[in-house]
C-alpha atoms as a PDB file:
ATOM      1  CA  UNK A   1     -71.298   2.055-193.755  1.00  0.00           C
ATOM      2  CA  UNK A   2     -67.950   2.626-195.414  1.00  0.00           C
ATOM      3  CA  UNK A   3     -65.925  -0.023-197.016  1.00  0.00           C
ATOM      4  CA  UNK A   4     -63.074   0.482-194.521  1.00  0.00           C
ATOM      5  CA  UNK A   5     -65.524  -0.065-191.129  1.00  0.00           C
ATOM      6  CA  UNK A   6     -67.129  -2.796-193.517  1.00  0.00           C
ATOM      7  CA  UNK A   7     -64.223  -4.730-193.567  1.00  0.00           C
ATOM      8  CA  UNK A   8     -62.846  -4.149-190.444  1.00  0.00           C
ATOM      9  CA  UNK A   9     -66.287  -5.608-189.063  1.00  0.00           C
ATOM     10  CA  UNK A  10     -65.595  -8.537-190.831  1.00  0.00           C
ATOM     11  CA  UNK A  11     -62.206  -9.194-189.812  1.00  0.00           C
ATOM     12  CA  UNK A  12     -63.475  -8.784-186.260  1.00  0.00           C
ATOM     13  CA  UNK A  13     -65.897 -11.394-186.584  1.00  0.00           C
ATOM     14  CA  UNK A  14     -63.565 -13.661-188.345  1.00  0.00           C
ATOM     15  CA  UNK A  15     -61.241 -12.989-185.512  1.00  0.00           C
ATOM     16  CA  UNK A  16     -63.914 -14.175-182.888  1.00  0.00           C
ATOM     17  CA  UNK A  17     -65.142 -17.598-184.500  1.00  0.00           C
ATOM     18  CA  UNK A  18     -61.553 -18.474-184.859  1.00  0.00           C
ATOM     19  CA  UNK A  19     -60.969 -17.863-180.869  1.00  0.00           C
ATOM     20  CA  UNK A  20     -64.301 -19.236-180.474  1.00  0.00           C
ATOM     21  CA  UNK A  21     -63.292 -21.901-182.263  1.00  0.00           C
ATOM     22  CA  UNK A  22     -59.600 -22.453-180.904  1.00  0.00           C
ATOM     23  CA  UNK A  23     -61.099 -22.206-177.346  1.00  0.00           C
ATOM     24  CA  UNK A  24     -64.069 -24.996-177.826  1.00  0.00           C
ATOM     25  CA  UNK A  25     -61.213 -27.434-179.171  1.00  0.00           C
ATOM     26  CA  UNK A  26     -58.596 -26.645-176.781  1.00  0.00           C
ATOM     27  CA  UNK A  27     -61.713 -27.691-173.712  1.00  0.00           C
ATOM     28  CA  UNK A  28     -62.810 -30.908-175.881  1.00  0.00           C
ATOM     29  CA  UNK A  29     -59.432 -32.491-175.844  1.00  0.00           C
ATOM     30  CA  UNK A  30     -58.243 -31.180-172.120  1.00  0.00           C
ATOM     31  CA  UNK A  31     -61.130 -32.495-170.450  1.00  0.00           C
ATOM     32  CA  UNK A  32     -60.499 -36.024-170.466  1.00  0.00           C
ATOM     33  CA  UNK A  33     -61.120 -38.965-168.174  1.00  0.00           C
ATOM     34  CA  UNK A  34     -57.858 -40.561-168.835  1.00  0.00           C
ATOM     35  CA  UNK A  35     -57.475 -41.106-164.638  1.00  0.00           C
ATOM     36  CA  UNK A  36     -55.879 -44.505-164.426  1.00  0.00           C
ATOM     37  CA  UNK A  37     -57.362 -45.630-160.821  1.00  0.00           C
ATOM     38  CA  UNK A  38     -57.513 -49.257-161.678  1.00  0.00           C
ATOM     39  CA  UNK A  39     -54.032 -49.944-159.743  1.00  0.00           C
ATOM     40  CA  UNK A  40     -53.690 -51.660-155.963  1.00  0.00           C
ATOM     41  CA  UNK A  41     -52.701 -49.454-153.316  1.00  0.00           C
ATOM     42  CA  UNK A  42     -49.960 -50.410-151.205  1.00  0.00           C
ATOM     43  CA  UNK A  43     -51.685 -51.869-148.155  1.00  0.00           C
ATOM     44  CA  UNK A  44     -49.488 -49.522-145.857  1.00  0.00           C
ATOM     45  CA  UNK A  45     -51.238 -46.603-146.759  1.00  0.00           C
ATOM     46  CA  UNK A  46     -54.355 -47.764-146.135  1.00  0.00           C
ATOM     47  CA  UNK A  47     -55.671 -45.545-143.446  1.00  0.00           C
END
C-alpha cells in the first residue's frame, strides 16, 4: 500500500469514530425522560 492511500485510510477511519462518536453522544443526552406529568389537570378537560 502506498503512503498516500495509507494515510488517507487513516483519516477515513478517524473521520468515522469521530461521527460515531458525535452521533452516540448527541442520542445519550436527547433521549431523556425529563416529561414533567406530575401536574393536576384542569377538571374541565377531563373527558
Amino acid at each position: 500500500m502506498n503512503p498516500l492511500k495509507q494515510k488517507m485510510t487513516m483519516k477515513m477511519k478517524n473521520m468515522f469514530w469521530a461521527a460515531l462518536s458525535m452521533t452516540a453522544a448527541l442520542v445519550m443526552t436527547s433521549c431523556s425522560s425529563d416529561d414533567n406529568m406530575t401536574e393536576e389537570l384542569d377538571p374541565r378537560h377531563r373527558g
